[in-house]
N, C-alpha and C. Protein backbone atom coordinates (compact mmCIF):
# COMPACT_ATOMS: atom_id res chain seq x y z
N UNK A 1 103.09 -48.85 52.48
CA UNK A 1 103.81 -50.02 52.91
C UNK A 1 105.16 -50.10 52.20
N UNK A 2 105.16 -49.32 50.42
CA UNK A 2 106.58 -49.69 50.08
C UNK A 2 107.38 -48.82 50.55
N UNK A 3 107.43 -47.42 52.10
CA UNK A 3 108.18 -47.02 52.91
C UNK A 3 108.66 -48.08 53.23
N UNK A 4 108.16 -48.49 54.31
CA UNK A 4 108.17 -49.59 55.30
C UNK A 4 109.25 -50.74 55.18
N UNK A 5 108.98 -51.46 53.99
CA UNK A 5 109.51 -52.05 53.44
C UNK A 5 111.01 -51.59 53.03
N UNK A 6 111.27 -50.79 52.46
CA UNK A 6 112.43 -49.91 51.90
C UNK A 6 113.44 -49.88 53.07
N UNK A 7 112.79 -48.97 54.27
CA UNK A 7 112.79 -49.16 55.51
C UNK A 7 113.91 -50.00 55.96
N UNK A 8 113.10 -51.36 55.84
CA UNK A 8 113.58 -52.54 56.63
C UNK A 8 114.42 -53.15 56.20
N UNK A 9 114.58 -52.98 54.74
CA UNK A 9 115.93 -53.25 53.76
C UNK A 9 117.35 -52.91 54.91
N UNK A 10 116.64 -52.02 54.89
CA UNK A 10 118.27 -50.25 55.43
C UNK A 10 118.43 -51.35 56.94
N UNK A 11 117.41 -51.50 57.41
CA UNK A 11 117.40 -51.89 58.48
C UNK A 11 118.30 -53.62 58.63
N UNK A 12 117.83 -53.80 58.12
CA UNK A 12 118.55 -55.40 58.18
C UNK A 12 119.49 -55.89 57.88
N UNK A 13 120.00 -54.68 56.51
CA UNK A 13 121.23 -54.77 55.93
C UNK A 13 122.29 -54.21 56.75
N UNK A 14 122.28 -52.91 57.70
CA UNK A 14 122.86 -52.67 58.21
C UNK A 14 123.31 -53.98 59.87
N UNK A 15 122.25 -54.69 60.54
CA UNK A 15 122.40 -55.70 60.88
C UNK A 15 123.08 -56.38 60.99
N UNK A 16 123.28 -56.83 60.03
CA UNK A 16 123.90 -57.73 59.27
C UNK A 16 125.64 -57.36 59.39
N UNK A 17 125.87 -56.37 59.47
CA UNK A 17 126.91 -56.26 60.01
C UNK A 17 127.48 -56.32 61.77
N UNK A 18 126.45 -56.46 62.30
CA UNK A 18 126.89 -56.54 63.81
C UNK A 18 126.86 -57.33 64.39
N UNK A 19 128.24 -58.25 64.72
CA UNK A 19 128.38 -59.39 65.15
C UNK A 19 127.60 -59.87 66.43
N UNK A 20 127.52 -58.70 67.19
CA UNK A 20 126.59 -59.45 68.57
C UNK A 20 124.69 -59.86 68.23
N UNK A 21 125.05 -60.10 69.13
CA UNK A 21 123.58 -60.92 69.49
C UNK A 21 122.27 -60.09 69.11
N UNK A 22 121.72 -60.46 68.50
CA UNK A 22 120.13 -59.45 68.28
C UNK A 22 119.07 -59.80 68.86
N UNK A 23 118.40 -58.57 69.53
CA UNK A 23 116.64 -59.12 70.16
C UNK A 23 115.68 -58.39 69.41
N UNK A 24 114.57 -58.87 68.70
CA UNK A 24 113.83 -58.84 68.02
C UNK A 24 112.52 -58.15 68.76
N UNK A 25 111.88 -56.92 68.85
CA UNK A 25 110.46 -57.49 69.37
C UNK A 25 109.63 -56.88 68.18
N UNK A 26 109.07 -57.33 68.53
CA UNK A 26 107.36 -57.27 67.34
C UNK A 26 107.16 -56.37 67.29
N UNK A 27 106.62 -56.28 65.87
CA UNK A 27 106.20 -54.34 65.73
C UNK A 27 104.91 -54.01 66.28
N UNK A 28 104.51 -52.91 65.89
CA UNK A 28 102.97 -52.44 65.86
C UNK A 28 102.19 -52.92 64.88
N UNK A 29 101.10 -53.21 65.34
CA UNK A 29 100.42 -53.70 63.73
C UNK A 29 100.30 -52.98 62.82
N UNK A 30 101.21 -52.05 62.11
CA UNK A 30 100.59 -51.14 61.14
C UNK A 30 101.15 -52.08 59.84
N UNK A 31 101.11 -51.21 58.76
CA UNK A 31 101.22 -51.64 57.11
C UNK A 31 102.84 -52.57 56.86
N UNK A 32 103.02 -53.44 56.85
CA UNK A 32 104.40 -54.37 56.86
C UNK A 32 104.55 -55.06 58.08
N UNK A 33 104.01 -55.19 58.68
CA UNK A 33 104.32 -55.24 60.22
C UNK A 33 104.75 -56.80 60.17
N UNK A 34 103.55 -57.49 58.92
CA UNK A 34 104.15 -59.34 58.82
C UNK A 34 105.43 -59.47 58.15
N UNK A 35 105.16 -58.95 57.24
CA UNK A 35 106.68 -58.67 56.50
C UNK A 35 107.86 -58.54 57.43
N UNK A 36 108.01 -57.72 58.68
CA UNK A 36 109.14 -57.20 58.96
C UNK A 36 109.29 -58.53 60.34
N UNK A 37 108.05 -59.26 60.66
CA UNK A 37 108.00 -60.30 61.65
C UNK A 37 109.03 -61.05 60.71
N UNK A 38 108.57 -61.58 59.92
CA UNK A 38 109.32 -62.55 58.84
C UNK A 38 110.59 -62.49 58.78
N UNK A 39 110.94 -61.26 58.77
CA UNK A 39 112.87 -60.96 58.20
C UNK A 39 113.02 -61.22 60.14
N UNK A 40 112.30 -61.07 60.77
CA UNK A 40 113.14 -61.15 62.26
C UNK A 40 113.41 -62.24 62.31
N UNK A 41 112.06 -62.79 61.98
CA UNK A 41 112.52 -64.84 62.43
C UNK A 41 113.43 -65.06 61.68
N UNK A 42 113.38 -64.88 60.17
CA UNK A 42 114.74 -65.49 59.40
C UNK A 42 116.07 -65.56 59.83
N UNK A 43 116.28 -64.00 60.44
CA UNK A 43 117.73 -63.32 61.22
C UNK A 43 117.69 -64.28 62.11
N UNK A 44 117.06 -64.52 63.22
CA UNK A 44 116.84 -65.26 64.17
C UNK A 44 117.37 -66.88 63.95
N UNK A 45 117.02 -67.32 62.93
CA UNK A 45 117.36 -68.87 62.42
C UNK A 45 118.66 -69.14 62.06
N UNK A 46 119.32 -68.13 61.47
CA UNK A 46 120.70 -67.54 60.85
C UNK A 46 122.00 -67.75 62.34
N UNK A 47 121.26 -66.86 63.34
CA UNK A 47 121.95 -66.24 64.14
C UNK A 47 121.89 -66.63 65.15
N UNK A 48 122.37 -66.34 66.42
CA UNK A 48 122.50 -65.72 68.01
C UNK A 48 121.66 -64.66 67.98
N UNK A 49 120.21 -64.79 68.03
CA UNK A 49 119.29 -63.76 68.27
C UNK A 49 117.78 -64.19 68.49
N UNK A 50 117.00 -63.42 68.98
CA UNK A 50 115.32 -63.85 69.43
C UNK A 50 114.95 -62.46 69.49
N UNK A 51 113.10 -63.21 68.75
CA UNK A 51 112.22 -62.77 68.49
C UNK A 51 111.50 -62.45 69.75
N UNK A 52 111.22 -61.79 70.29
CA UNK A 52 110.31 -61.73 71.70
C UNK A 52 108.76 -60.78 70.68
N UNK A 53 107.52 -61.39 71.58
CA UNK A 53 106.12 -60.54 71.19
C UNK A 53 105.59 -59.62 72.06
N UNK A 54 105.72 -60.00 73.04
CA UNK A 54 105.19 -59.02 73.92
C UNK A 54 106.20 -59.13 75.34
N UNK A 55 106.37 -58.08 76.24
CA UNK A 55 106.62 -58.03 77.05
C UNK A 55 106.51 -56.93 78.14
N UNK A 56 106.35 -57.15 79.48
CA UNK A 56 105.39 -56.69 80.45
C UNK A 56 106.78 -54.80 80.19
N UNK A 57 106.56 -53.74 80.58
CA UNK A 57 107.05 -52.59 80.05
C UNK A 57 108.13 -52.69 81.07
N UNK A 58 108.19 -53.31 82.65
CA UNK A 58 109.11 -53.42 83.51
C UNK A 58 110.28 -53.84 82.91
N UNK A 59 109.87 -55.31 82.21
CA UNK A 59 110.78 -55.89 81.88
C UNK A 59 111.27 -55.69 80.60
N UNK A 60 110.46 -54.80 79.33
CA UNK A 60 111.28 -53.74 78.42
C UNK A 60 112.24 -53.05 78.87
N UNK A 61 112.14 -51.96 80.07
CA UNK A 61 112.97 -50.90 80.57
C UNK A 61 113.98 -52.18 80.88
N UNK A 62 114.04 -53.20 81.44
CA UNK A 62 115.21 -54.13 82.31
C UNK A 62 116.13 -54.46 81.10
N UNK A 63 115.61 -54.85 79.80
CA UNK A 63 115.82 -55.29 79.02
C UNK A 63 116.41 -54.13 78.07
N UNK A 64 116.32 -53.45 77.95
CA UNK A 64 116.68 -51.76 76.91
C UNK A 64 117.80 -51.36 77.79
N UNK A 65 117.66 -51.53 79.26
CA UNK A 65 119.13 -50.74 79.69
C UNK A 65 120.03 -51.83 79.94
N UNK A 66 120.00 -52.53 79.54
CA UNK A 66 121.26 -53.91 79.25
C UNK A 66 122.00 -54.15 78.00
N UNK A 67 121.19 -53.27 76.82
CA UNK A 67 121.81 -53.25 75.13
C UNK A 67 122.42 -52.48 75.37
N UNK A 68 123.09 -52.72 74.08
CA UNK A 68 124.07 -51.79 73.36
C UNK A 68 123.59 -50.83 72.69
N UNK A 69 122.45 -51.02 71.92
CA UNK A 69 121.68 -49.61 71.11
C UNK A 69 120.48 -50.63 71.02
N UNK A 70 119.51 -49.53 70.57
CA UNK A 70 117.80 -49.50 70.27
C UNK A 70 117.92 -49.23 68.69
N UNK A 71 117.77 -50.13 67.96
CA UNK A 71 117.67 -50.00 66.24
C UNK A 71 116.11 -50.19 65.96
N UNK A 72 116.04 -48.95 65.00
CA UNK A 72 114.25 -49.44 64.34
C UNK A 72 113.55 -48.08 64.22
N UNK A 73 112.74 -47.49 64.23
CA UNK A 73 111.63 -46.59 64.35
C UNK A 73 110.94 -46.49 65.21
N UNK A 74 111.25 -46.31 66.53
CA UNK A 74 110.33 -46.20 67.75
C UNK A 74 110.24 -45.10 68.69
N UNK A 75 109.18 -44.60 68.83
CA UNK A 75 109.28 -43.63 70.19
C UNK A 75 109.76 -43.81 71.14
N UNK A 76 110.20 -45.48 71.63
CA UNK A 76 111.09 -45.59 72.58
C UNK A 76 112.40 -45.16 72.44
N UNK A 77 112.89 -44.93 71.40
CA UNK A 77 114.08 -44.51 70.86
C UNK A 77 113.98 -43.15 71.30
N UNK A 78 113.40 -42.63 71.54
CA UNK A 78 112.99 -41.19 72.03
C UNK A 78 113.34 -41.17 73.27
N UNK A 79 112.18 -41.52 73.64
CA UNK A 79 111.53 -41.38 74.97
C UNK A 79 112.68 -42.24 75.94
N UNK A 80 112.08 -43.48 76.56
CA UNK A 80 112.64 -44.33 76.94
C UNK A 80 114.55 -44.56 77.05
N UNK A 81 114.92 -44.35 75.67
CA UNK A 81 116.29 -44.68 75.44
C UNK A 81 117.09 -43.22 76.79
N UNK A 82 116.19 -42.21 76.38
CA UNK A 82 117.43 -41.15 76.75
C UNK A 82 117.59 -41.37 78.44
N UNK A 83 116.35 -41.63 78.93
CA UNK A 83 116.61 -41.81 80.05
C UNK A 83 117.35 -43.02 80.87
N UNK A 84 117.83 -43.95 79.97
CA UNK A 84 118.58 -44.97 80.51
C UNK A 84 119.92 -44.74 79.58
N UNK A 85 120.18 -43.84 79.33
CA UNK A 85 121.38 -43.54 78.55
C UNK A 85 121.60 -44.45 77.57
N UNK A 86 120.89 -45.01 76.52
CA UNK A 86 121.17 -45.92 75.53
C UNK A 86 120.83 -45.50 74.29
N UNK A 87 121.60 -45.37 73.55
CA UNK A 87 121.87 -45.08 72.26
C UNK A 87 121.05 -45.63 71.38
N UNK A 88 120.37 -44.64 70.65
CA UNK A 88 118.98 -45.17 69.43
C UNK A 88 119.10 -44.76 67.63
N UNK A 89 118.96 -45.81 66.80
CA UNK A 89 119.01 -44.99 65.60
C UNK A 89 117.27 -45.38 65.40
N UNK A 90 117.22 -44.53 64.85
CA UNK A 90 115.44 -44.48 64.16
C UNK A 90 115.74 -44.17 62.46
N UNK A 91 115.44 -45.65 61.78
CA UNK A 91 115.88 -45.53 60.82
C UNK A 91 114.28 -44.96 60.06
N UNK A 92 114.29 -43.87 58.66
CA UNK A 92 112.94 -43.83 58.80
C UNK A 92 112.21 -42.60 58.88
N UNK A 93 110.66 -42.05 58.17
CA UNK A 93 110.27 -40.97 58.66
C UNK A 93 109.07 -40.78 59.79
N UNK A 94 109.13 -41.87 60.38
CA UNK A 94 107.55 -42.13 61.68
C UNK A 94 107.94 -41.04 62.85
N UNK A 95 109.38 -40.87 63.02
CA UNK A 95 109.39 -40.23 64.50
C UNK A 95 109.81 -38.54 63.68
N UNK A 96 109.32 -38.53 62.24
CA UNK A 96 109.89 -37.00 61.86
C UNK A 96 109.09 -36.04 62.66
N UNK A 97 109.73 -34.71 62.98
CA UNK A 97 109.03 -34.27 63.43
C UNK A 97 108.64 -33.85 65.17
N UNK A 98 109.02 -34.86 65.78
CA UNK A 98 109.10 -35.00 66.96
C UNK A 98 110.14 -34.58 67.92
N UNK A 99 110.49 -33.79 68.55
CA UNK A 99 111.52 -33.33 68.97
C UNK A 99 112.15 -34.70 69.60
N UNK A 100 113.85 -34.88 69.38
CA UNK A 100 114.81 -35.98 69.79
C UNK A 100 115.99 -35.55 70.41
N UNK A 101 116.79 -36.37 71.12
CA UNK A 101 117.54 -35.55 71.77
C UNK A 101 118.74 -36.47 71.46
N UNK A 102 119.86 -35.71 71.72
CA UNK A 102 121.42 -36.65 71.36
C UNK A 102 121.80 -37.87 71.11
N UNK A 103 120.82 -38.60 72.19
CA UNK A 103 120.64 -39.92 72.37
C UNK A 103 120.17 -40.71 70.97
N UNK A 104 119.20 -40.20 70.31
CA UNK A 104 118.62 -40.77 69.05
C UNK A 104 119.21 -40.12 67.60
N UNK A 105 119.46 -41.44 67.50
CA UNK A 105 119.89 -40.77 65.93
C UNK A 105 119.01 -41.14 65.00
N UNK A 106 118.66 -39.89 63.91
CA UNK A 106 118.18 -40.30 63.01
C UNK A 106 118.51 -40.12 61.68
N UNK A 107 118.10 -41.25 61.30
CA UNK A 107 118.14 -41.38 59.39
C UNK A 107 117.01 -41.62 58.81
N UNK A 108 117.07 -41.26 57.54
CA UNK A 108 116.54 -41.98 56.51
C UNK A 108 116.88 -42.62 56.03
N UNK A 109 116.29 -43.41 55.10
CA UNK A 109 116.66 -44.74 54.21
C UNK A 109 117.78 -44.08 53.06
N UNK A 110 118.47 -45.19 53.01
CA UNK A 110 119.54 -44.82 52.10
C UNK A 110 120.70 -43.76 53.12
N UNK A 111 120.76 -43.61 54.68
CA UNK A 111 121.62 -42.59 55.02
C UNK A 111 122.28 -43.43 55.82
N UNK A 112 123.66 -43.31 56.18
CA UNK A 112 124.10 -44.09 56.37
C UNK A 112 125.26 -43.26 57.83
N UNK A 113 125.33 -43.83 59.18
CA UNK A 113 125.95 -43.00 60.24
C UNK A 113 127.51 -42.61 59.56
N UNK A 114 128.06 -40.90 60.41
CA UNK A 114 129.04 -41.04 60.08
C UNK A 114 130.18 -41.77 60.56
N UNK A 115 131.37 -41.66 60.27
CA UNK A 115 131.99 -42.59 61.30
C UNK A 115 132.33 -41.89 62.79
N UNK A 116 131.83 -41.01 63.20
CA UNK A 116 131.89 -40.44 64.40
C UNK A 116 130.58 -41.16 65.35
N UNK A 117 129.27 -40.80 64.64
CA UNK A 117 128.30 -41.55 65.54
C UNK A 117 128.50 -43.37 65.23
N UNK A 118 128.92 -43.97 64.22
CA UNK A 118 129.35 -45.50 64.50
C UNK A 118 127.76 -46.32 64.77
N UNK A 119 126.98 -45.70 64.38
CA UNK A 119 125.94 -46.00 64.74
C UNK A 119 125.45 -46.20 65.88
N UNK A 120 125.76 -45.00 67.16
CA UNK A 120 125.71 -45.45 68.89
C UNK A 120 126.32 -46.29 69.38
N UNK A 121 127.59 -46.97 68.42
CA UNK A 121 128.17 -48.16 69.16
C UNK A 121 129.13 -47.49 70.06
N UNK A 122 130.04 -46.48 69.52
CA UNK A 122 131.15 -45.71 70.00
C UNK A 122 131.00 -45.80 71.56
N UNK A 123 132.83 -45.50 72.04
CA UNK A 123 132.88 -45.32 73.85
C UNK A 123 132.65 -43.95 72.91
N UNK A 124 133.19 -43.26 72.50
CA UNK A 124 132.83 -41.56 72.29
C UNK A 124 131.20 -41.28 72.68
N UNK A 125 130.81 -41.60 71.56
CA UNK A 125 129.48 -41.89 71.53
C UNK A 125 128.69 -41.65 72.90
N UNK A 126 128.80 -42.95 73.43
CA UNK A 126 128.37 -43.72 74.80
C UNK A 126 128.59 -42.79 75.87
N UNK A 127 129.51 -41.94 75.97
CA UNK A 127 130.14 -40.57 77.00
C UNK A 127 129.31 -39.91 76.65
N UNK A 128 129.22 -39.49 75.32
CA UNK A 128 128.94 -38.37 74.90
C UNK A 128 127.28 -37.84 75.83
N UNK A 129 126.54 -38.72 75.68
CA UNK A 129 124.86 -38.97 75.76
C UNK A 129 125.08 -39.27 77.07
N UNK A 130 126.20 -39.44 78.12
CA UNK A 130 125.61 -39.45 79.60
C UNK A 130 125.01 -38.27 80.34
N UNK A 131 124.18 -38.46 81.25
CA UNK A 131 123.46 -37.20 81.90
C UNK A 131 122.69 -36.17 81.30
N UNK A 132 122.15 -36.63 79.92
CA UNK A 132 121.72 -35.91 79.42
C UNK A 132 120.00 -35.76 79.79
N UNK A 133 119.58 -34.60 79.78
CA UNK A 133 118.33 -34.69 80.22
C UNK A 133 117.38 -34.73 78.84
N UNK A 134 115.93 -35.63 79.50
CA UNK A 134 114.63 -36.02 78.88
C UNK A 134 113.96 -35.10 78.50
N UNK A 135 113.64 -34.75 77.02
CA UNK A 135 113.02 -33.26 76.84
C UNK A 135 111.71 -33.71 77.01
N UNK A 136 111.48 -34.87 77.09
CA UNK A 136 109.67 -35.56 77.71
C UNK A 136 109.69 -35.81 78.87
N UNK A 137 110.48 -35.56 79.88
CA UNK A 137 110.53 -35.70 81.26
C UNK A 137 111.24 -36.47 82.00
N UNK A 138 110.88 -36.89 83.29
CA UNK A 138 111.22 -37.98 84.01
C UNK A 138 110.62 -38.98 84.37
N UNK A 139 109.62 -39.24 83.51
CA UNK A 139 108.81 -40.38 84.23
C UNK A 139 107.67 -40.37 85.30
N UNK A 140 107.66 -38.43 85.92
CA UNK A 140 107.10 -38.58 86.96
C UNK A 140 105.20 -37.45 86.09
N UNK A 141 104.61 -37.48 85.39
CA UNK A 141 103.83 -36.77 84.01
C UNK A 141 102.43 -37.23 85.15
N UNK A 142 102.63 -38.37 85.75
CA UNK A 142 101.26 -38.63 86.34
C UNK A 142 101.27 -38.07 87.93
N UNK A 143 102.24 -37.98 88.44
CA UNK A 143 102.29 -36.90 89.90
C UNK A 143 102.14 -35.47 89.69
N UNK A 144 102.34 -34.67 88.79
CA UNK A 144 102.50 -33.90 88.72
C UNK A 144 101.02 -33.56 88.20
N UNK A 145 100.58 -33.94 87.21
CA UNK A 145 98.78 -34.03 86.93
C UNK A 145 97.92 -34.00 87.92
N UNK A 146 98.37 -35.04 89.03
CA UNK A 146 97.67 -35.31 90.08
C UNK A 146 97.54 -34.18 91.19
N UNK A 147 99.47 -33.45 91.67
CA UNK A 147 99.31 -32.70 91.57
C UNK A 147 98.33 -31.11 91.73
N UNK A 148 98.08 -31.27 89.78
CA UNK A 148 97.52 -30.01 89.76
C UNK A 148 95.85 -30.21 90.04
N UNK A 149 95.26 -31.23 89.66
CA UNK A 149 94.19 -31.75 90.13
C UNK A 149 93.69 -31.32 91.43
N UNK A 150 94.51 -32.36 92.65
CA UNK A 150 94.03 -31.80 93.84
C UNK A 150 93.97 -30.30 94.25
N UNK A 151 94.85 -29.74 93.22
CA UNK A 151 95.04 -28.22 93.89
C UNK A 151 93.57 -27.29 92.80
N UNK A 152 93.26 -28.18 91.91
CA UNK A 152 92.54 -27.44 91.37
C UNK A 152 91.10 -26.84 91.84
N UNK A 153 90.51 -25.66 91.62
CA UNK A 153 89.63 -25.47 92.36
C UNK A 153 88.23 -26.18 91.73
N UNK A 154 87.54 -26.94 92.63
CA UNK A 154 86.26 -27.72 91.90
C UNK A 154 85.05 -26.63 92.26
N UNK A 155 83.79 -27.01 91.86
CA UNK A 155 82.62 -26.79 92.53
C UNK A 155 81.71 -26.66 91.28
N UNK A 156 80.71 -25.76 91.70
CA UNK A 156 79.22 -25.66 90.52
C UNK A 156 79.84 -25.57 89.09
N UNK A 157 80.65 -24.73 89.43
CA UNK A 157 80.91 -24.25 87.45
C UNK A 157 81.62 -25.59 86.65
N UNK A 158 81.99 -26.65 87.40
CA UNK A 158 82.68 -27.68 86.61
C UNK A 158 81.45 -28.51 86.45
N UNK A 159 80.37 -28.81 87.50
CA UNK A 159 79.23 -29.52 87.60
C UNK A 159 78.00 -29.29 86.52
N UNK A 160 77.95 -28.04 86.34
CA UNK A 160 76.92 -27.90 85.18
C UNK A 160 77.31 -27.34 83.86
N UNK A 161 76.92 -27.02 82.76
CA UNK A 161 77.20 -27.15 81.33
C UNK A 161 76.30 -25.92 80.89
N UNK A 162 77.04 -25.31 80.32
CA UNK A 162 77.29 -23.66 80.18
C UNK A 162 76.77 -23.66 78.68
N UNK A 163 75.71 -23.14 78.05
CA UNK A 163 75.97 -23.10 76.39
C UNK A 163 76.31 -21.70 76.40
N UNK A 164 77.30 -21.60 75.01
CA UNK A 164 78.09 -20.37 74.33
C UNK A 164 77.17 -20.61 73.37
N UNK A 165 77.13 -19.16 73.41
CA UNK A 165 76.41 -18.63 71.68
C UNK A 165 77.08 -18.14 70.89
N UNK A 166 77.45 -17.90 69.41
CA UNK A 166 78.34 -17.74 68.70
C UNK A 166 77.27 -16.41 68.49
N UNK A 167 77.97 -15.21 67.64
CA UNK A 167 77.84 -14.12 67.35
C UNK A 167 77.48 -14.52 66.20
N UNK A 168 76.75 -14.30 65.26
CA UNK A 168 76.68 -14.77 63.60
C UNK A 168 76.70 -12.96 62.64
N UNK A 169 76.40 -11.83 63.69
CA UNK A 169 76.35 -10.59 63.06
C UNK A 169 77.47 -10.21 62.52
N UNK A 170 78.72 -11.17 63.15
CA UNK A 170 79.98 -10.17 62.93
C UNK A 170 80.53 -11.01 61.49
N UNK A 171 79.75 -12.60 61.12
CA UNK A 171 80.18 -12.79 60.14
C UNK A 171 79.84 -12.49 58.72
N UNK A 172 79.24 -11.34 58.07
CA UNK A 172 78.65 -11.02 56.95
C UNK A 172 79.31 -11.55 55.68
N UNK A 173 78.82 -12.49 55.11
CA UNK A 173 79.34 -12.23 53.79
C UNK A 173 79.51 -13.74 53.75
N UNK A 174 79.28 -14.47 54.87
CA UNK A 174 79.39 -16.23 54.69
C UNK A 174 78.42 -16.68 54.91
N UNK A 175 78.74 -17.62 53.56
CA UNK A 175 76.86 -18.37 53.48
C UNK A 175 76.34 -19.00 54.75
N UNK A 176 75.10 -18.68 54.60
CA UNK A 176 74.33 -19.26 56.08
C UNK A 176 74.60 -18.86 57.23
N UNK A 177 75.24 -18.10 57.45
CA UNK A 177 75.91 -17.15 58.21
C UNK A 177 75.32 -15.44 58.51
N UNK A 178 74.12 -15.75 58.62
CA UNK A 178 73.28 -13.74 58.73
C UNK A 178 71.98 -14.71 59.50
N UNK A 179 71.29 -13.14 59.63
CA UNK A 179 70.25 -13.34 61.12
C UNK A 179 69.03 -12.64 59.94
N UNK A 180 67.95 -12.47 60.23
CA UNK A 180 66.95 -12.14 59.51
C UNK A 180 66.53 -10.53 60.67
């Protein structure tokens, strides 16, 4: 949790510098998650900004391609952002690891954008990341399944349950592992 926390420092402080309007939504329930509710409402009381908890995913996508950038640690910052061309920082190590594409920037705590990325605010920026393609796709993951499904061939061998026998002769020398 004292990631998390550290985290949200980077996160809020940087904030704090951006005069427009902020939308808040609720985290995941993991380790800080009340903690980081807390600093939203506070910002929120301060400011020109709201907390939202839940909302239907239509009206996420409606709502994400109307900002200016996606700030925080999210796979939507990934996923989601590139395909509506909107600029993401993922402050943080949750999305390490994960392949990202132009669209998302990432940091760690304590790193700070250069003045070229501007933190996704840039018209540079904003050009830069148009037309860029989704290295997770297009949205279309469940036609294409479906797809391979119908084309797949069914019958007996999917219907009944096959036991494999493991060889145990070829493993000599591991305990419990020999035949008498």
């Amino acid at each position: 949790m004292k990631n998390t926390i550290e985290e949200a420092d980077e996160v809020f402080a940087a904030l704090e510098g951006i005069p427009e309007p902020l939308i808040f939504l609720y985290p995941n329930a993991d380790a800080g998650s009340r903690e980081l509710i807390a600093r939203a409402e506070n910002v929120s009381k301060r400011r020109r900004s709201r907390v939202l908890v839940n909302l239907e995913h239509r009206t996420y996508l409606s709502l994400l391609n109307n900002v200016g950038a996606l700030v925080g640690n999210s796979s939507s910052g990934i996923i989601e952002s590139t395909s509506l061309e909107v600029p993401a920082v993922n402050i943080g190590i949750r999305q390490r690891g994960r392949e990202h594409p132009p669209t998302s920037l990432m940091f760690l705590p304590n790193e700070r954008p250069s003045k070229g990325q501007s933190g996704g605010r840039s018209s540079k920026f904003r050009q830069s990341i148009r037309g860029l393609k989704n290295p997770y796709g297009e949205g279309r993951a469940s036609e294409i399944v479906s797809r391979v499904l119908i084309k797949a061939p069914l019958g007996e061998k999917l219907l009944f349950k096959h036991a494999t026998c493991y060889d145990y002769s070829h493993s000599a020398g591991e305990a419990g592992n020999h035949r008498d």
